[in-house]
PDB file of N, CA and C in Angstrom:
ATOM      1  N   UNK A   1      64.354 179.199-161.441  1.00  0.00           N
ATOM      2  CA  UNK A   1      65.401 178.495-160.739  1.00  0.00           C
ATOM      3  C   UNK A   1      66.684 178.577-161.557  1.00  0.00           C
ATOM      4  N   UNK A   2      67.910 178.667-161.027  1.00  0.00           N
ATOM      5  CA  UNK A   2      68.965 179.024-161.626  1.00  0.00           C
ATOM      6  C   UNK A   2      70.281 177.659-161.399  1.00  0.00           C
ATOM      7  N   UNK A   3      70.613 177.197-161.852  1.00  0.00           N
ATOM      8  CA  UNK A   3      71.320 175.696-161.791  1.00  0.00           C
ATOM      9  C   UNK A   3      72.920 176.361-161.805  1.00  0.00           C
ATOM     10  N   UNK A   4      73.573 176.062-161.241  1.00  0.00           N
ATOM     11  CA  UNK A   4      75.065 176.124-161.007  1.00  0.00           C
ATOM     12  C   UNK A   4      76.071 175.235-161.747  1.00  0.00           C
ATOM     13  N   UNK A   5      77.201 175.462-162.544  1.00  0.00           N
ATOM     14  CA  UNK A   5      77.734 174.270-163.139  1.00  0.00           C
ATOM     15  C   UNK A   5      79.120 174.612-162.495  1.00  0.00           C
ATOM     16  N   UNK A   6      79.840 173.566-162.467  1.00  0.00           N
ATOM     17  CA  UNK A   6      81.249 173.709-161.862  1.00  0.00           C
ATOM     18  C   UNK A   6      82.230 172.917-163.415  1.00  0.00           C
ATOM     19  N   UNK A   7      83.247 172.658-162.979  1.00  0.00           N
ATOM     20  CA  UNK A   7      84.055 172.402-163.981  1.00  0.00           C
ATOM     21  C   UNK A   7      85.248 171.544-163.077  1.00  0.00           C
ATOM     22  N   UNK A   8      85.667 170.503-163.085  1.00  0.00           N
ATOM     23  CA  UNK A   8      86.547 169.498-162.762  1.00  0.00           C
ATOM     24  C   UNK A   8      88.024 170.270-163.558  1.00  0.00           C
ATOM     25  N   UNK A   9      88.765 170.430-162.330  1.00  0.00           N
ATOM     26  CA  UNK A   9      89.900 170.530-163.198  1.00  0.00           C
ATOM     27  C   UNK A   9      91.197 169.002-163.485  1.00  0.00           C
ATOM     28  N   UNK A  10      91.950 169.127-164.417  1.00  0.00           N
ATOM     29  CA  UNK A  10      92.742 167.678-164.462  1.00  0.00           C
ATOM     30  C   UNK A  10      93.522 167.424-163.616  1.00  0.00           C
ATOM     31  N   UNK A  11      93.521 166.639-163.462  1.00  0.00           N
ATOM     32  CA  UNK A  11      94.189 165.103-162.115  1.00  0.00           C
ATOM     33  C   UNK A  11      95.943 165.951-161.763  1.00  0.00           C
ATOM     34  N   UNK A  12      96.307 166.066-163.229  1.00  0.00           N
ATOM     35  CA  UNK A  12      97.587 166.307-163.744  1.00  0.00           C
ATOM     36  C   UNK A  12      97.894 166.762-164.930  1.00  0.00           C
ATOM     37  N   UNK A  13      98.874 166.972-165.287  1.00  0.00           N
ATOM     38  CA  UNK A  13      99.725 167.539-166.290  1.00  0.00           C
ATOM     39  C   UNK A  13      99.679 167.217-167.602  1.00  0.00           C
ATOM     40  N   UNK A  14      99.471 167.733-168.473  1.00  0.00           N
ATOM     41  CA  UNK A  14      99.566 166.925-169.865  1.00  0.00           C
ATOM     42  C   UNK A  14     100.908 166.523-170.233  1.00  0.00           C
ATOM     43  N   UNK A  15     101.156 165.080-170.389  1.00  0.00           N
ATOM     44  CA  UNK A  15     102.797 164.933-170.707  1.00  0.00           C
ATOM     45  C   UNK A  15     103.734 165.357-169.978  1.00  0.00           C
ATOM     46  N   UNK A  16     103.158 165.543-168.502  1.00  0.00           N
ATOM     47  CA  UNK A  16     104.456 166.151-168.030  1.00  0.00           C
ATOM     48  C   UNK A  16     104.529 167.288-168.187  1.00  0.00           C
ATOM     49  N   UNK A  17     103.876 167.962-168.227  1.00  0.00           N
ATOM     50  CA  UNK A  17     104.121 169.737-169.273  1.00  0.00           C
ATOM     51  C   UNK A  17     103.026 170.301-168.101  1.00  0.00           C
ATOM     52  N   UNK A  18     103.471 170.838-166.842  1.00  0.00           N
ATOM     53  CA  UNK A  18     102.985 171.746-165.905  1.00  0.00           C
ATOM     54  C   UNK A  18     102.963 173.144-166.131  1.00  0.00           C
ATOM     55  N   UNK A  19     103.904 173.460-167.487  1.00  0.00           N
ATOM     56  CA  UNK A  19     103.120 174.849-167.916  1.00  0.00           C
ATOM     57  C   UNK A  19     102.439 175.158-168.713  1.00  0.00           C
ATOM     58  N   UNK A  20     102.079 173.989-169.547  1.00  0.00           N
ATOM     59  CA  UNK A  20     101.337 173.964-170.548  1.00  0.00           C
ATOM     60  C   UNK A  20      99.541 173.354-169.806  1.00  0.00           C
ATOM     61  N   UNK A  21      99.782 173.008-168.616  1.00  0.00           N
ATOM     62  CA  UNK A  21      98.492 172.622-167.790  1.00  0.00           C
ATOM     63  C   UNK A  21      98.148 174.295-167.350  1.00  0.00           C
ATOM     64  N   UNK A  22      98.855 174.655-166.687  1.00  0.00           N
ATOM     65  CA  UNK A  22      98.605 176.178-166.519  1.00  0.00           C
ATOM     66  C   UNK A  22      98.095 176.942-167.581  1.00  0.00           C
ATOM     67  N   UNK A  23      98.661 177.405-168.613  1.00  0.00           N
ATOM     68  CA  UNK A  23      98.617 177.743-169.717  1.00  0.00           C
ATOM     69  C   UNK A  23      97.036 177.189-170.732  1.00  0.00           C
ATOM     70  N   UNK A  24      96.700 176.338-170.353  1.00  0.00           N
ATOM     71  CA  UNK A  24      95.606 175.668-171.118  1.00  0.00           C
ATOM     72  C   UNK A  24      94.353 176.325-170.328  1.00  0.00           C
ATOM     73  N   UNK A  25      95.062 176.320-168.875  1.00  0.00           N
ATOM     74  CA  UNK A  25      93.704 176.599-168.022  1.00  0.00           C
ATOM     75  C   UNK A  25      93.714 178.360-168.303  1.00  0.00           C
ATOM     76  N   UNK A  26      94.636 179.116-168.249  1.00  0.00           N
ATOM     77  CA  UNK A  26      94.729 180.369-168.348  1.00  0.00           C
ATOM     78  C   UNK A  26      93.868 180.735-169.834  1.00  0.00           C
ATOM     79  N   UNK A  27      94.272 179.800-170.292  1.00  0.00           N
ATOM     80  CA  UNK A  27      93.248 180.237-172.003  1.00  0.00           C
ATOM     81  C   UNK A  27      91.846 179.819-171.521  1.00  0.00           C
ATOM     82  N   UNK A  28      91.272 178.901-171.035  1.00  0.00           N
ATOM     83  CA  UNK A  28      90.073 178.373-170.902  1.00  0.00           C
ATOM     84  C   UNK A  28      88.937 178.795-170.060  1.00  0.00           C
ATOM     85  N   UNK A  29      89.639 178.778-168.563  1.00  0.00           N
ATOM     86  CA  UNK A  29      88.780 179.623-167.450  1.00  0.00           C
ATOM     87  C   UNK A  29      88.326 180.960-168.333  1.00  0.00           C
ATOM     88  N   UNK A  30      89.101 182.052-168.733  1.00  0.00           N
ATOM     89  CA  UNK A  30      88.244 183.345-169.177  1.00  0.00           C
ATOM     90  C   UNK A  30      87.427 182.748-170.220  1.00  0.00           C
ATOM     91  N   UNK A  31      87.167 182.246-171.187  1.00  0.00           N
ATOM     92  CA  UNK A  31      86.344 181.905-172.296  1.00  0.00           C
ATOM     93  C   UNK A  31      84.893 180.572-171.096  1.00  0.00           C
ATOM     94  N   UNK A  32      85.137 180.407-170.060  1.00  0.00           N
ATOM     95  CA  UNK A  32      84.079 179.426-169.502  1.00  0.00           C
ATOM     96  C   UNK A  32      83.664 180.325-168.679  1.00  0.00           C
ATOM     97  N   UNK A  33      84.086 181.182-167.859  1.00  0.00           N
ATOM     98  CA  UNK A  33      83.331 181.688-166.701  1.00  0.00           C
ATOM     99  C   UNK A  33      82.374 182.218-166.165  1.00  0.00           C
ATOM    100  N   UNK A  34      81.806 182.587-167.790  1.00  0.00           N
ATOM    101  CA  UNK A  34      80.245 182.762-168.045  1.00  0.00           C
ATOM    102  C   UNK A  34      79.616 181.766-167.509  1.00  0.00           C
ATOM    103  N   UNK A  35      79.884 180.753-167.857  1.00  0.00           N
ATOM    104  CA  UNK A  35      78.979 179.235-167.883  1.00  0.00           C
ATOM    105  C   UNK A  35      79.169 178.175-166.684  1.00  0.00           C
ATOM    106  N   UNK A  36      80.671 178.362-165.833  1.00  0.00           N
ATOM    107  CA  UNK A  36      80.945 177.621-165.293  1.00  0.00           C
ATOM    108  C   UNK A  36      81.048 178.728-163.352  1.00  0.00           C
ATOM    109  N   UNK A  37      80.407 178.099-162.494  1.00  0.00           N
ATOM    110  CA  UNK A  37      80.285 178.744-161.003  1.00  0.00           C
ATOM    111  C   UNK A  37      81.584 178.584-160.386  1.00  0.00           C
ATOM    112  N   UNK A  38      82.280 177.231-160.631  1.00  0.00           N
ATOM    113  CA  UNK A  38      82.954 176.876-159.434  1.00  0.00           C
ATOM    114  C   UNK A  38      84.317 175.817-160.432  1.00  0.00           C
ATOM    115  N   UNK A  39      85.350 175.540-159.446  1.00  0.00           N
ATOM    116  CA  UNK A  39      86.594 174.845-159.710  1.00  0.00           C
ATOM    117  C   UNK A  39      86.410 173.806-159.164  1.00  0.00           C
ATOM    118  N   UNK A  40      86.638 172.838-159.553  1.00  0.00           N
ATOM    119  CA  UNK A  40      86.624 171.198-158.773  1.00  0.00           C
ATOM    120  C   UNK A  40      88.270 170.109-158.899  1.00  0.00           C
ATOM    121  N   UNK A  41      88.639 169.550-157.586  1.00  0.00           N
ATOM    122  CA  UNK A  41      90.066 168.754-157.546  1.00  0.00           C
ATOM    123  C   UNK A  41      89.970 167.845-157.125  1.00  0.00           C
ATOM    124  N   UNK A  42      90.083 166.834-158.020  1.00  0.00           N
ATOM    125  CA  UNK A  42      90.197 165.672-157.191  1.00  0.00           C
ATOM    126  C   UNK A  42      91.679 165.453-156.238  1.00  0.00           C
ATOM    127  N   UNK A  43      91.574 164.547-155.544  1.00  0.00           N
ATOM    128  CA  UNK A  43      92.946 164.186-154.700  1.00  0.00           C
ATOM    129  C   UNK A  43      92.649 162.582-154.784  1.00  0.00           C
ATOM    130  N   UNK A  44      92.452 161.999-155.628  1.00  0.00           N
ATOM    131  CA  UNK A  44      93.068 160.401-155.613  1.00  0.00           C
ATOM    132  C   UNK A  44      94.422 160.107-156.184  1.00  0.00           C
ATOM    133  N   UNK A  45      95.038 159.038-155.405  1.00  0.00           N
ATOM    134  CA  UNK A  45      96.349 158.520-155.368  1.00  0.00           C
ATOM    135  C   UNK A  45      96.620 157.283-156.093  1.00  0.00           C
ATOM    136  N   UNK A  46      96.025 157.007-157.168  1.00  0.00           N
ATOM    137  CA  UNK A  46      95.886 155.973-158.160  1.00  0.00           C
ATOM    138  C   UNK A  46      96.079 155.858-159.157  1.00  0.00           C
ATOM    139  N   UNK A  47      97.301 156.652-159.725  1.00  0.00           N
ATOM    140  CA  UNK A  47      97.865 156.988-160.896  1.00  0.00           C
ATOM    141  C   UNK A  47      98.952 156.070-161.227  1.00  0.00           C
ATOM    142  N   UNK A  48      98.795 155.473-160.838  1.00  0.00           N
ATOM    143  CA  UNK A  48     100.302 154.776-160.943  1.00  0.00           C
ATOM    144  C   UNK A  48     101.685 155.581-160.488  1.00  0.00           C
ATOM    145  N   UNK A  49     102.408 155.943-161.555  1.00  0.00           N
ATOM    146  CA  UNK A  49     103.611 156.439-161.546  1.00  0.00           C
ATOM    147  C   UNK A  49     103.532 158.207-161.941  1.00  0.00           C
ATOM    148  N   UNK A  50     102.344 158.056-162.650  1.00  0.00           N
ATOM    149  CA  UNK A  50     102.166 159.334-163.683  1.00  0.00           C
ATOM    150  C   UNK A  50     101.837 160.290-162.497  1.00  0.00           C
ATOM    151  N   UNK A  51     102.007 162.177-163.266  1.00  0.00           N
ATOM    152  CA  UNK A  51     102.196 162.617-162.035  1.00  0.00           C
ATOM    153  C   UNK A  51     100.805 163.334-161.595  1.00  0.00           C
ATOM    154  N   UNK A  52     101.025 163.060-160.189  1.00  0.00           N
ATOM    155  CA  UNK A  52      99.119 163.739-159.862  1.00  0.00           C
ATOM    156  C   UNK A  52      99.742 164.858-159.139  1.00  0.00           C
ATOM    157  N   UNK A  53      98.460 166.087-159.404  1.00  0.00           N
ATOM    158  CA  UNK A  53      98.567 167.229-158.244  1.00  0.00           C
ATOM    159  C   UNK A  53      97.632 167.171-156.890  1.00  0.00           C
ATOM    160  N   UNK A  54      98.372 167.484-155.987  1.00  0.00           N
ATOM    161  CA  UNK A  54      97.487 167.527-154.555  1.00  0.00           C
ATOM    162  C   UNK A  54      96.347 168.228-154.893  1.00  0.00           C
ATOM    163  N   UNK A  55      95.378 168.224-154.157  1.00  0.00           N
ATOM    164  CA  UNK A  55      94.431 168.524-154.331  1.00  0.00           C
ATOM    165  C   UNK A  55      94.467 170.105-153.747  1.00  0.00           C
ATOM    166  N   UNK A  56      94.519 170.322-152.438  1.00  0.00           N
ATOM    167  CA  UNK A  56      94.966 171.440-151.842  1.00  0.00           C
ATOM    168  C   UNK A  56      95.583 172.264-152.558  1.00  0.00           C
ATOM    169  N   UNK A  57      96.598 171.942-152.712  1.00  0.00           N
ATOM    170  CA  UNK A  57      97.897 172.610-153.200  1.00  0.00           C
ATOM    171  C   UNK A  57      97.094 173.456-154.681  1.00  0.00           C
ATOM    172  N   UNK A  58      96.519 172.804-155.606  1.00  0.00           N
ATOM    173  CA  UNK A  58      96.095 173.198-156.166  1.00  0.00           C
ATOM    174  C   UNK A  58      95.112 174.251-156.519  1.00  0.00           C
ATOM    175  N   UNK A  59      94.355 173.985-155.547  1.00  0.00           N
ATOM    176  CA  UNK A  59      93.093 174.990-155.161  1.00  0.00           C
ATOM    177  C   UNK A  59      93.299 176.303-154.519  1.00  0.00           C
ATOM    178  N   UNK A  60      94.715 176.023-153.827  1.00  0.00           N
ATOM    179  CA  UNK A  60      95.509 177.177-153.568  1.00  0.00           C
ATOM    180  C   UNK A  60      95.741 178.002-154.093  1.00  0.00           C
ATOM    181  N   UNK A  61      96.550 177.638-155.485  1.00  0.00           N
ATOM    182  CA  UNK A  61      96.898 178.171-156.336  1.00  0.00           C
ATOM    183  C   UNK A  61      95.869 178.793-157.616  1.00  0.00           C
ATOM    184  N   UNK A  62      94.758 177.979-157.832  1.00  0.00           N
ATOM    185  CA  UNK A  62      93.390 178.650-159.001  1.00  0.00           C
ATOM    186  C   UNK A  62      93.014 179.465-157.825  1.00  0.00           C
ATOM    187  N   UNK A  63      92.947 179.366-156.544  1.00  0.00           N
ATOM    188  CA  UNK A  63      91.926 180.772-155.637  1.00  0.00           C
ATOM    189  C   UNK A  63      92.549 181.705-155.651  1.00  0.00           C
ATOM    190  N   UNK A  64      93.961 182.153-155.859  1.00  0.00           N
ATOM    191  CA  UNK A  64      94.578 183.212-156.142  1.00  0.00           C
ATOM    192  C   UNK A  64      95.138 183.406-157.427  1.00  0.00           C
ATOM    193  N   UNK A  65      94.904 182.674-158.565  1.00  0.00           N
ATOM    194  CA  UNK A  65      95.084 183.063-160.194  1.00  0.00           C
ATOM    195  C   UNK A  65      93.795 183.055-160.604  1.00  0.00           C
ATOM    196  N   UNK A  66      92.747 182.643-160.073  1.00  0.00           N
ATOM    197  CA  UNK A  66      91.389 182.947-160.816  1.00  0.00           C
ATOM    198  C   UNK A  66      90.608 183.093-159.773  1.00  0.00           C
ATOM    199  N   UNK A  67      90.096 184.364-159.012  1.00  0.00           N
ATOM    200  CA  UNK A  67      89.435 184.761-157.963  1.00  0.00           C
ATOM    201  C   UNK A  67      87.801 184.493-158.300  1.00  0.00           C
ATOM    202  N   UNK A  68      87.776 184.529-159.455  1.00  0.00           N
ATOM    203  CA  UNK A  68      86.338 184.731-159.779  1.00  0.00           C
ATOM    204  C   UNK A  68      85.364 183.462-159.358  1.00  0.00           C
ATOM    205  N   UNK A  69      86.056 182.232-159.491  1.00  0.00           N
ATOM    206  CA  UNK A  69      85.646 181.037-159.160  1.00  0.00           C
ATOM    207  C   UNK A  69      85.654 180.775-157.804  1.00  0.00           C
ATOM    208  N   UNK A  70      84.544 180.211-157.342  1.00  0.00           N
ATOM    209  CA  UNK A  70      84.590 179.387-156.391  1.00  0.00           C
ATOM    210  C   UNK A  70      85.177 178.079-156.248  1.00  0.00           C
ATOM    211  N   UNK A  71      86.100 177.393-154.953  1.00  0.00           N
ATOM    212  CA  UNK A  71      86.927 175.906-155.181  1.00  0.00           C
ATOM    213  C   UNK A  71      86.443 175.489-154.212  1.00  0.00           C
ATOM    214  N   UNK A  72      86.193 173.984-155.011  1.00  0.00           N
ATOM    215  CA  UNK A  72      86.269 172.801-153.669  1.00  0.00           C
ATOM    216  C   UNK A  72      87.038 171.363-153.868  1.00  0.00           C
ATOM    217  N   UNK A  73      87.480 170.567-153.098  1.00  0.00           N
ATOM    218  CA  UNK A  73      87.836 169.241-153.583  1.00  0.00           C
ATOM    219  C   UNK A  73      86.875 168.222-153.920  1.00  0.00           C
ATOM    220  N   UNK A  74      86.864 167.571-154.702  1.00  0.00           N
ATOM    221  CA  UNK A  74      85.939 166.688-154.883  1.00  0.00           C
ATOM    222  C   UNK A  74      86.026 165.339-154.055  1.00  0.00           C
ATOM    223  N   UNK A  75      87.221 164.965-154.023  1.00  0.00           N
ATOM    224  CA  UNK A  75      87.584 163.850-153.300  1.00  0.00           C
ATOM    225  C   UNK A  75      89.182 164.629-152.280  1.00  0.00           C
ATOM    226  N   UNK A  76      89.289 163.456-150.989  1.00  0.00           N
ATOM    227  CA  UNK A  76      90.254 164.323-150.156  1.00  0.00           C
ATOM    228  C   UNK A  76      91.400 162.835-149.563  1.00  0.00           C
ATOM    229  N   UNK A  77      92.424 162.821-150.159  1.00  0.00           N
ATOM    230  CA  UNK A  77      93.755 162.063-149.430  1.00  0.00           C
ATOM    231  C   UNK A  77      92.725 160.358-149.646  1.00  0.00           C
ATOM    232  N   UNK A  78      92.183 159.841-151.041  1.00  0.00           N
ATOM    233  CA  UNK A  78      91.795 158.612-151.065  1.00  0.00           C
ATOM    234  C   UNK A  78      92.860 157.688-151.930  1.00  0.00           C
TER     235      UNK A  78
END
């Protein structure tokens, strides 16, 4: 039997720093993709002020910078 692992990606941005969220993931996905099946997004709206990424929007964007992965949302507009 063969078990599947996925990988949660973050809510948001480190510090505000949306290219350095990119950039972290661009280093990381190739060094995990051995190990990891799939991309995961949350979409909760409970951040306070701090900044969250859509969920969509996001998954948009890793399905065409990292093809290799499979995406889903984890949670949707809560």
């Amino acid at each position: 039997m063969t078990i599947d692992f996925g990988l949660v990606l973050p809510a948001g941005p480190p510090k505000n720093a949306l290219d350095r969220w990119r950039d972290d993931l661009d280093a990381v996905l190739p060094v995990v993709a051995s190990r990891f099946r799939s991309l995961w997004m949350t979409d909760h709206f409970f951040w306070d002020d701090a900044p969250t990424f859509e969920a969509w929007t996001v998954l948009a964007y890793a399905a065409a910078r990292w093809p290799q992965f499979e995406l889903g949302p984890i949670v949707l507009g809560q």
